[in-house]
N, C-alpha and C. Protein backbone atom coordinates (compact mmCIF):
# COMPACT_ATOMS: atom_id res chain seq x y z
N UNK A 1 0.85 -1.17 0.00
CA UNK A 1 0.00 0.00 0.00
C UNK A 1 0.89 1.24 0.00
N UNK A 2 0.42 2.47 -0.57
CA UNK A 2 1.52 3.51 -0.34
C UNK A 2 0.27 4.58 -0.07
N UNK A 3 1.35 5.83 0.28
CA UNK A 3 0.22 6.68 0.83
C UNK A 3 0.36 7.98 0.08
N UNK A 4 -0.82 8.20 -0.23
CA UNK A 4 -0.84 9.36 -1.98
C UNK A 4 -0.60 10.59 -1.05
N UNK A 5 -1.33 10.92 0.29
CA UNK A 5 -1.17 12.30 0.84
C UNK A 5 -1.05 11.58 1.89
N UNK A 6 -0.40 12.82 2.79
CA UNK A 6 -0.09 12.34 4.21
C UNK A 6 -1.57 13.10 5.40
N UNK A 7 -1.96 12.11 6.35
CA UNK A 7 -2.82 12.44 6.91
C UNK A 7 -2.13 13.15 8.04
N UNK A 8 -2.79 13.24 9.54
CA UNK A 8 -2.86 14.59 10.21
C UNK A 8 -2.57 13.17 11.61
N UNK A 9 -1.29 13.66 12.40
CA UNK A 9 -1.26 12.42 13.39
C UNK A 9 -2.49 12.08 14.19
N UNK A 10 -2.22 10.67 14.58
CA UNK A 10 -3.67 10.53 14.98
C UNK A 10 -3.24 9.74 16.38
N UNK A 11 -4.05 10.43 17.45
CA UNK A 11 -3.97 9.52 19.01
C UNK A 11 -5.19 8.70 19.00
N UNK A 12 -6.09 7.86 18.93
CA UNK A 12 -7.20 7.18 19.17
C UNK A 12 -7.98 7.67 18.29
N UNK A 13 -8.95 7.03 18.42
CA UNK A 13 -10.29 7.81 17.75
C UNK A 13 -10.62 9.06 18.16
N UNK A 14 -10.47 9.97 16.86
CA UNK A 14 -10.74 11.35 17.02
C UNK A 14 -12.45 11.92 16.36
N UNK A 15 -13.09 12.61 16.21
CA UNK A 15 -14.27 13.41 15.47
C UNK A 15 -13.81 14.85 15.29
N UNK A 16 -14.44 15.42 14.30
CA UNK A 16 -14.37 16.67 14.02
C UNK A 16 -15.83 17.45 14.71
N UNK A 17 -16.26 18.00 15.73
CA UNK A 17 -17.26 18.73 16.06
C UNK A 17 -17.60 20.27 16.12
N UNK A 18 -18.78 20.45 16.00
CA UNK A 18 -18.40 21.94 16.55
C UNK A 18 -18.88 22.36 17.75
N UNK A 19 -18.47 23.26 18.11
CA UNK A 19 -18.78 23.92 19.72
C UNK A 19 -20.45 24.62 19.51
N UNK A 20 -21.40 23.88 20.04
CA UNK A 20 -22.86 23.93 20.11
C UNK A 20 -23.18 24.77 21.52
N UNK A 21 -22.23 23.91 22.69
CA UNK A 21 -23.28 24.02 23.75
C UNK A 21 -24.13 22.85 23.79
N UNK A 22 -24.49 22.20 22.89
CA UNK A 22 -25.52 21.10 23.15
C UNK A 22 -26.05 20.42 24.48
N UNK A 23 -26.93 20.52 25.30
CA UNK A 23 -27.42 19.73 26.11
C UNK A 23 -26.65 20.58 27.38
N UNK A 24 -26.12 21.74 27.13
CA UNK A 24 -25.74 22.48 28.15
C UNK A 24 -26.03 24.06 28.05
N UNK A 25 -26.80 24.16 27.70
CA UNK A 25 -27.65 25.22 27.53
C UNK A 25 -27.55 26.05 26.34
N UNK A 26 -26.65 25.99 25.30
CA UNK A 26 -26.54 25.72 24.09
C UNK A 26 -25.53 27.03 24.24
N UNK A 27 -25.26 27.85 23.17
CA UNK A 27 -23.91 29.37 23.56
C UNK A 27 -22.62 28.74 23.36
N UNK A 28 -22.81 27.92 22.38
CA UNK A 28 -21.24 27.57 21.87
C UNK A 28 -20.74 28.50 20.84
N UNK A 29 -19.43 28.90 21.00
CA UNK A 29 -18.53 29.47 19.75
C UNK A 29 -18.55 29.42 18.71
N UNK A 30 -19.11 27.98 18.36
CA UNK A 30 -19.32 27.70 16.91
C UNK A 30 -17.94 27.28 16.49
N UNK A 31 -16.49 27.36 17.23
CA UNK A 31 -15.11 26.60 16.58
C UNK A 31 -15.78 25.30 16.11
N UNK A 32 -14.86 24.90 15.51
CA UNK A 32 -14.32 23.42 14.53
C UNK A 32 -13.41 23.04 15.28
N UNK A 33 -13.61 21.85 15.94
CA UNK A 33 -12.56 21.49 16.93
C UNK A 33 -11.95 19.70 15.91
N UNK A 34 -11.33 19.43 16.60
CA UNK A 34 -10.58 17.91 16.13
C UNK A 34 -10.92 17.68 17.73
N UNK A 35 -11.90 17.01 17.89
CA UNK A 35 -11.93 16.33 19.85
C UNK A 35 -11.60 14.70 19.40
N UNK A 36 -10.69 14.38 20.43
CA UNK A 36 -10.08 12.90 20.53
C UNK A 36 -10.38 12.52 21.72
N UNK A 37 -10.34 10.99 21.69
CA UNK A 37 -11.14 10.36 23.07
C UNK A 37 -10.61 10.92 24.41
N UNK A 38 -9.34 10.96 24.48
CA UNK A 38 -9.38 11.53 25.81
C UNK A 38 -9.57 13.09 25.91
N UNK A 39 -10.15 13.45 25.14
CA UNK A 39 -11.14 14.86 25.43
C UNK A 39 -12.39 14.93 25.79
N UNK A 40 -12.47 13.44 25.89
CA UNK A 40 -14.28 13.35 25.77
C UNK A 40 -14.09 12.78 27.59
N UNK A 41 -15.49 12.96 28.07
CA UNK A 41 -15.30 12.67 29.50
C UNK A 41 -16.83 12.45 29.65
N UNK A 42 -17.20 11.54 30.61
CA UNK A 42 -18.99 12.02 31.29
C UNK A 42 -18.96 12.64 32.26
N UNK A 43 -20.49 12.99 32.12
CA UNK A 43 -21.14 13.72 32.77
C UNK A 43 -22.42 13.17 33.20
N UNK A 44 -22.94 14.29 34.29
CA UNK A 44 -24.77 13.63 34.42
C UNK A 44 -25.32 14.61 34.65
N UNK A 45 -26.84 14.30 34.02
CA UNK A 45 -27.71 15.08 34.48
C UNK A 45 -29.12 14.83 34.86
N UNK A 46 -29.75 15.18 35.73
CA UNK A 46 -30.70 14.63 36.28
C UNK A 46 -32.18 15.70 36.24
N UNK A 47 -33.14 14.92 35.66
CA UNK A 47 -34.19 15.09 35.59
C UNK A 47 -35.61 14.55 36.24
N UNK A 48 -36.19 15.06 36.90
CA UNK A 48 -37.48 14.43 37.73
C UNK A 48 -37.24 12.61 38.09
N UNK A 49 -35.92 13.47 38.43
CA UNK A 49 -36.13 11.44 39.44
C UNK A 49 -34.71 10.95 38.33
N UNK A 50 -34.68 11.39 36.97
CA UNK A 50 -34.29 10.58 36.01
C UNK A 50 -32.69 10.72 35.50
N UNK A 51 -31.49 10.07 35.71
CA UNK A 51 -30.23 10.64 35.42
C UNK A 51 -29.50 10.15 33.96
N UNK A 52 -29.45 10.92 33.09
CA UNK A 52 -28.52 11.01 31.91
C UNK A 52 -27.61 10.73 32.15
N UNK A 53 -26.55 9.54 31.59
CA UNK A 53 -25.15 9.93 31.38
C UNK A 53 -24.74 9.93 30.00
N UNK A 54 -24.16 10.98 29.95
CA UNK A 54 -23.61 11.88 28.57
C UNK A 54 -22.06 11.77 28.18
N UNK A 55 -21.75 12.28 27.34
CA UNK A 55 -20.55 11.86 27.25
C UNK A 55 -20.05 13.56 26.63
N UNK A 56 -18.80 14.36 27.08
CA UNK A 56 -19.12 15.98 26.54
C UNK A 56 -17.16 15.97 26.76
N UNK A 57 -17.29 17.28 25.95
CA UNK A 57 -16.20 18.16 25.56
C UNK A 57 -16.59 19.17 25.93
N UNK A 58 -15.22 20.18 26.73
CA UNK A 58 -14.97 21.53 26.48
C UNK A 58 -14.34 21.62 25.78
N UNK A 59 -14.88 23.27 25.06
CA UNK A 59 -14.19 23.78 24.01
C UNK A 59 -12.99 24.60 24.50
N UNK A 60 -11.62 24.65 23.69
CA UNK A 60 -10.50 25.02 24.56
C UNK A 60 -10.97 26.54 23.99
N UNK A 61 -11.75 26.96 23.29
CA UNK A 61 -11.66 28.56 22.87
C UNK A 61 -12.58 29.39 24.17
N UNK A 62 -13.88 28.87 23.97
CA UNK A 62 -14.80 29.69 25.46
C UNK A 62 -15.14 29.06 26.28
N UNK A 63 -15.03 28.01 26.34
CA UNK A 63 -15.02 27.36 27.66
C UNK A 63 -16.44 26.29 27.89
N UNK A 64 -17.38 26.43 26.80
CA UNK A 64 -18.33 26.06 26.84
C UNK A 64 -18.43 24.19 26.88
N UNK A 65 -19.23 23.42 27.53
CA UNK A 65 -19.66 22.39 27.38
C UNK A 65 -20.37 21.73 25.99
N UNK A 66 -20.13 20.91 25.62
CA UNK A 66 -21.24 20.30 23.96
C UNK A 66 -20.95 18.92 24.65
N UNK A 67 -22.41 18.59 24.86
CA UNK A 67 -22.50 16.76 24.35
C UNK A 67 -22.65 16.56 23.54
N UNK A 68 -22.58 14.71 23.46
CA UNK A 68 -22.45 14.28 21.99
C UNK A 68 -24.17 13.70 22.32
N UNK A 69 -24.26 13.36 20.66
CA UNK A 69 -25.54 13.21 20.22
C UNK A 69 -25.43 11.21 20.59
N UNK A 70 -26.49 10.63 20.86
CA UNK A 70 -26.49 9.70 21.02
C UNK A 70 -26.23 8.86 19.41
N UNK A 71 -25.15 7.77 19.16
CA UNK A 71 -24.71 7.09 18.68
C UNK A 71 -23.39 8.13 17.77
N UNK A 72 -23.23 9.01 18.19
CA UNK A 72 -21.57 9.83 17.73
C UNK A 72 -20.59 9.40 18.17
N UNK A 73 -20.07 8.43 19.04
CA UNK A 73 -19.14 7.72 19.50
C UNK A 73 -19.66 6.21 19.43
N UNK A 74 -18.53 5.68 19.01
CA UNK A 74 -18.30 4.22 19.03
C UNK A 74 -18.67 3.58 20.68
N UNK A 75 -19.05 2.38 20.96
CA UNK A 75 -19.29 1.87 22.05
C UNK A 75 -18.15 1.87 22.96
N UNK A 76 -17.08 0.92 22.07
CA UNK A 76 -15.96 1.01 22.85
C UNK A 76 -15.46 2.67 23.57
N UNK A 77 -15.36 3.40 23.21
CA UNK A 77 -15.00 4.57 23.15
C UNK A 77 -15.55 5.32 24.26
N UNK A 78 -16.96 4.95 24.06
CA UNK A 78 -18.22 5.09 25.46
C UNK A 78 -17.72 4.90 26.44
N UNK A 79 -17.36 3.65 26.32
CA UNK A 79 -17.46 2.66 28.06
C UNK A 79 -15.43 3.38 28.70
N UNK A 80 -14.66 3.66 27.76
CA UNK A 80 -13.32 4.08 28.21
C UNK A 80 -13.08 5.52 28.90
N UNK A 81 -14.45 6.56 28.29
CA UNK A 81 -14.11 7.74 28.56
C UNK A 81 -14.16 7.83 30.28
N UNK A 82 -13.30 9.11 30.86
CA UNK A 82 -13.08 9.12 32.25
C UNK A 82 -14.37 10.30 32.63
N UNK A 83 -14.92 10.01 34.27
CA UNK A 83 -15.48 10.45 34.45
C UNK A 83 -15.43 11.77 35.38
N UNK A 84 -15.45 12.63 35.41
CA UNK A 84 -15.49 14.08 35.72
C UNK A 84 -15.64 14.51 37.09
């Protein structure tokens, strides 16, 4: 195999997202981030009795929180992230 262009180093499974705010009250920056697994971490949140666990990034530009959307991470990936 040879390699026509060279890609961008890679630590684990990475995603390209953008800074939403999602599921944290939304007021994200809107950057284009490269988030890699150990950027990703849980969280919880609790509703009438009922607790979420989420899986989220801060953005290194404002500081804001974004979760991920349910099935945006691989399982494995899920169960490794550290918790907060």
């Amino acid at each position: 195999m040879r390699v026509i262009a060279k890609g961008r180093k890679q630590k684990g499974w990475s995603i390209e997202k953008n800074c939403t705010g999602y599921g944290n009250g939304l007021g994200g920056c809107g950057a284009l981030l490269l988030v890699e697994q150990d950027d990703i971490y849980e969280t919880r949140a609790s509703y009438q009795g009922e607790t979420d666990h989420c899986r989220t990034f801060k953005c290194p530009e404002c500081g804001v929180e974004t979760d991920f959307k349910d099935g945006e991470i691989p399982g494995a990936i899920w169960d490794k992230t550290r918790k907060k």
